[in-house]
N, C-alpha and C. Protein backbone atom coordinates (compact mmCIF):
# COMPACT_ATOMS: atom_id res chain seq x y z
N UNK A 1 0.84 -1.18 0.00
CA UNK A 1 0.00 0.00 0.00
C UNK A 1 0.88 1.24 0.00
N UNK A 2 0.26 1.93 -0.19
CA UNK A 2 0.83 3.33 -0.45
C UNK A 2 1.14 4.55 1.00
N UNK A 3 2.30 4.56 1.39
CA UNK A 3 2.40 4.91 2.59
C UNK A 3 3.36 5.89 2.86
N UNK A 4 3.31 7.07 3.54
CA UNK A 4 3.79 8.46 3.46
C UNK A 4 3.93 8.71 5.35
N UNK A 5 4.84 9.25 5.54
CA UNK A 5 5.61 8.86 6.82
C UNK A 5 7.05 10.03 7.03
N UNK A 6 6.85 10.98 7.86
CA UNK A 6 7.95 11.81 7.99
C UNK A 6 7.45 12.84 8.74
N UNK A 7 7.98 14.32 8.20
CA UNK A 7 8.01 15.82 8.83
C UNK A 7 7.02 16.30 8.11
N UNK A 8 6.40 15.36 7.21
CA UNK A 8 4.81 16.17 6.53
C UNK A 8 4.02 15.56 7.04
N UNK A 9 3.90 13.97 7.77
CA UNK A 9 3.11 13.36 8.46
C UNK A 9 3.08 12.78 8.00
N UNK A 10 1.57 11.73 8.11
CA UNK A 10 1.23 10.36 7.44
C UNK A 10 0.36 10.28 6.62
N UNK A 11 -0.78 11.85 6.30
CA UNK A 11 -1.16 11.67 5.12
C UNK A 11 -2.34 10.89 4.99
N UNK A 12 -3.18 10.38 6.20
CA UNK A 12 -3.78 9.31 6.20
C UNK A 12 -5.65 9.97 6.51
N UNK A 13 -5.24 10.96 6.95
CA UNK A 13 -6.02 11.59 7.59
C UNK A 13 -6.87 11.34 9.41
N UNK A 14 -5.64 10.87 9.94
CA UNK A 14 -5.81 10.17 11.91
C UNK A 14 -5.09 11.15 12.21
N UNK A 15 -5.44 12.37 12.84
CA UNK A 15 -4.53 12.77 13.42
C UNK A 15 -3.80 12.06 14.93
N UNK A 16 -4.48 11.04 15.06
CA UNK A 16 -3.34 10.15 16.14
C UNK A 16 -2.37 10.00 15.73
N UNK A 17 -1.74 9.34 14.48
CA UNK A 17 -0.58 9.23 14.85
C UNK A 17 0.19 9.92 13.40
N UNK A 18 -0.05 11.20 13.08
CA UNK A 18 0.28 12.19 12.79
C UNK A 18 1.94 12.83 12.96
N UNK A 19 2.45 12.28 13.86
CA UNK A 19 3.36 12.70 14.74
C UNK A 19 4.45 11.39 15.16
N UNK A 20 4.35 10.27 14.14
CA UNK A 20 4.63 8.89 13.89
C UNK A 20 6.41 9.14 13.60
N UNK A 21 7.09 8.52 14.44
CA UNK A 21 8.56 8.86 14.16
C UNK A 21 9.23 7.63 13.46
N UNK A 22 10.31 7.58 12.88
CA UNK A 22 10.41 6.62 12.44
C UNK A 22 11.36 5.21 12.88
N UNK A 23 11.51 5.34 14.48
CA UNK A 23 11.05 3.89 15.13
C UNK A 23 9.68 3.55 14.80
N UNK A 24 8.60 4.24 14.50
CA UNK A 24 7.34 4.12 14.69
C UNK A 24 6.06 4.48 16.26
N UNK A 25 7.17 4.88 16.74
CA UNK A 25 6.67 5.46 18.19
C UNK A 25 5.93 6.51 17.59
N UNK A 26 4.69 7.29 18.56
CA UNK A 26 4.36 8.51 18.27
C UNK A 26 4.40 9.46 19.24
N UNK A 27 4.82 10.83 19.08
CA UNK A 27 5.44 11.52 20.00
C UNK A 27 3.62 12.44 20.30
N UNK A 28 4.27 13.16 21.47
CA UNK A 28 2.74 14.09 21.29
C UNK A 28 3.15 15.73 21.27
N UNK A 29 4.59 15.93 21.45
CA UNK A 29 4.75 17.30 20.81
C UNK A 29 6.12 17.60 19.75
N UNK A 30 5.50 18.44 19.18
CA UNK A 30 6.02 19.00 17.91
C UNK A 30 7.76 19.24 17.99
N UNK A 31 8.09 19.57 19.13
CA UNK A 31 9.51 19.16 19.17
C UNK A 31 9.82 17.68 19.45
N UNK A 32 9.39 17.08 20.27
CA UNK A 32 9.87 16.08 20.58
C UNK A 32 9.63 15.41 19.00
N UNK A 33 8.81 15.31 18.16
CA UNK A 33 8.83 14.96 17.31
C UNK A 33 9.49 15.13 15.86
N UNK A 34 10.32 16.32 16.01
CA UNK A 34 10.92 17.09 14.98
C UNK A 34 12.36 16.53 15.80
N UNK A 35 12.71 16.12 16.89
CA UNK A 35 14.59 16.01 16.95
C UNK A 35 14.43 14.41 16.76
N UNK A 36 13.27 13.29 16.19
CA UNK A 36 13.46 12.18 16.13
C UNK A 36 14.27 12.10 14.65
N UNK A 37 13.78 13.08 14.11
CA UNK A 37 14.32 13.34 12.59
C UNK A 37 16.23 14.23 12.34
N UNK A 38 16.64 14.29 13.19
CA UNK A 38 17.84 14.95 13.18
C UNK A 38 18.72 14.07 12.98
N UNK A 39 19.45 14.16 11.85
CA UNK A 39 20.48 13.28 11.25
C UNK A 39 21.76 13.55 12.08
N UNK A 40 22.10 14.65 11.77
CA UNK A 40 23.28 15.20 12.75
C UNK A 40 23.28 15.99 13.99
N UNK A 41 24.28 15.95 14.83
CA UNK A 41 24.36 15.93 15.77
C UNK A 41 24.67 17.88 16.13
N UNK A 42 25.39 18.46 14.47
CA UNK A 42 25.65 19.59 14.13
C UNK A 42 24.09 20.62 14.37
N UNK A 43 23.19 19.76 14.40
CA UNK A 43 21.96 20.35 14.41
C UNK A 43 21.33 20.44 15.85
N UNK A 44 21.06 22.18 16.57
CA UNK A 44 20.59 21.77 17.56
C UNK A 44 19.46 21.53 17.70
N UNK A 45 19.01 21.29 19.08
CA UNK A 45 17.68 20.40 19.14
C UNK A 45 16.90 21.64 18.79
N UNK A 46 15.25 21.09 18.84
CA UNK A 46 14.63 22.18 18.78
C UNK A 46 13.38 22.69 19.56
N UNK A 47 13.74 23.94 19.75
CA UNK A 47 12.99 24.18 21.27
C UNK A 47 11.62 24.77 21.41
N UNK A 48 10.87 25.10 22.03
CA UNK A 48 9.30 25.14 22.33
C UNK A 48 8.69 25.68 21.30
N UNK A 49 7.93 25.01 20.76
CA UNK A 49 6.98 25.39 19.56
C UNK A 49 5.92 25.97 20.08
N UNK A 50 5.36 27.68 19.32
CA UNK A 50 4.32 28.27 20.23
C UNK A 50 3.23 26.95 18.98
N UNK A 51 1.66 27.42 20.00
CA UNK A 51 0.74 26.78 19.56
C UNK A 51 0.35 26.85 18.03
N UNK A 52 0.86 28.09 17.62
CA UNK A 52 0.53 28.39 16.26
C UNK A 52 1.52 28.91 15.63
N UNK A 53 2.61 28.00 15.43
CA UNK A 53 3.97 28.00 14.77
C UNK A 53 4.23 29.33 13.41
N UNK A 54 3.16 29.01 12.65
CA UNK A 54 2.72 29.91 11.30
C UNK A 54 2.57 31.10 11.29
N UNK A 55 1.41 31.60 12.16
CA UNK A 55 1.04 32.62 12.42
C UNK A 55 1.80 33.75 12.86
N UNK A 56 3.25 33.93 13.04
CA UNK A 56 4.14 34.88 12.58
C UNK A 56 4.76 35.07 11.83
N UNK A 57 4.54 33.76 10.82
CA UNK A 57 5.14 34.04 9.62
C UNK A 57 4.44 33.96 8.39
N UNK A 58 3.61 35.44 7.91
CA UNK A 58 2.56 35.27 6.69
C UNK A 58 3.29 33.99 5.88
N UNK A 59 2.73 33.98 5.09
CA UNK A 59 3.38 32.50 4.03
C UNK A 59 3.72 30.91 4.52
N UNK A 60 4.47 31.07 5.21
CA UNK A 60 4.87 29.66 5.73
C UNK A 60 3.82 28.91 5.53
N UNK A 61 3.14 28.57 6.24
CA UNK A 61 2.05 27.42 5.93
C UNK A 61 1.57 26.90 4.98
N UNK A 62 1.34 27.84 4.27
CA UNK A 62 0.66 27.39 2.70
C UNK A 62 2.44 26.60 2.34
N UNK A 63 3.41 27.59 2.14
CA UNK A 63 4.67 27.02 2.13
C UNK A 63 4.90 25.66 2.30
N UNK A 64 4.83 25.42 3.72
CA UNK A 64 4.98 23.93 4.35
C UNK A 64 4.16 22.95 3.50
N UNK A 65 2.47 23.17 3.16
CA UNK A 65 1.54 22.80 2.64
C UNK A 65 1.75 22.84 1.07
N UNK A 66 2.41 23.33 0.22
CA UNK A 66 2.74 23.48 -1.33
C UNK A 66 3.81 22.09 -0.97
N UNK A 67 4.96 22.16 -0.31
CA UNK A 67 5.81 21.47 -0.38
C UNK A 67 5.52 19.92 0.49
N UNK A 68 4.58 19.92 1.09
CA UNK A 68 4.50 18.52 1.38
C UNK A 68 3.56 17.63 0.45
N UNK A 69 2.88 18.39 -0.46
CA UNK A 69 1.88 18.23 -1.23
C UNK A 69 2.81 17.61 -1.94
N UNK A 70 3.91 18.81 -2.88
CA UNK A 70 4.93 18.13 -3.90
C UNK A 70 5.19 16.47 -3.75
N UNK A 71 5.51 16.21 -2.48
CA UNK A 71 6.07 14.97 -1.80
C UNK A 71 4.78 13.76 -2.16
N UNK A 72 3.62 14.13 -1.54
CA UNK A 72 2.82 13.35 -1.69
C UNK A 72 2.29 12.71 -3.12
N UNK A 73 2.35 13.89 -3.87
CA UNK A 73 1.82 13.46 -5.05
C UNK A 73 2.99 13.43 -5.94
N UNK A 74 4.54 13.42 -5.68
CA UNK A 74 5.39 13.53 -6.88
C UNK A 74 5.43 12.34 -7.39
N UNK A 75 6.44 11.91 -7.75
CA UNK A 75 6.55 10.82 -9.11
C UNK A 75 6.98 9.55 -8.33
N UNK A 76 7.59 10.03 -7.21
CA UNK A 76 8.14 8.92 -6.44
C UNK A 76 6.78 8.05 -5.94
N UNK A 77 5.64 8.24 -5.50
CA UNK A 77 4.37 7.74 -5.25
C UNK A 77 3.58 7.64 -6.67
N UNK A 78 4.14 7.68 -7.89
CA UNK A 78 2.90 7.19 -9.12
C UNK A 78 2.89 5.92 -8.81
């Protein structure tokens, strides 16, 4: 089956496990769930996410949302 899994989510439409790391554990906040993804160690962790991450930054979201879209529907999933 067709299955989508990362920093755009799962795509499935559950927001339970939305937040699915890839041991497969699911975290319940947005940092803890964003340093499961840190390759290097050069990268610091990352720290308290307000409730509405976006909302100081006009654009972003749609942003985040154009580019996870790309992912979902690119060529790699035909």
């Amino acid at each position: 089956s067709r299955q989508v899994r990362g920093l755009c989510g799962t795509y499935n439409w559950d927001q339970q496990d939305e937040f699915t790391t890839p041991a497969g554990d699911v975290e319940i906040s947005v940092a803890a769930f964003v340093d499961t993804y840190r390759v290097s160690g050069e990268c610091p962790p990352l720290g308290p996410v307000p409730a509405e991450p976006c909302g100081g930054f006009a654009g972003w979201g749609e942003r985040a949302e154009a580019a996870c879209t790309t992912v979902l529907h690119g060529a790699a999933f035909q």
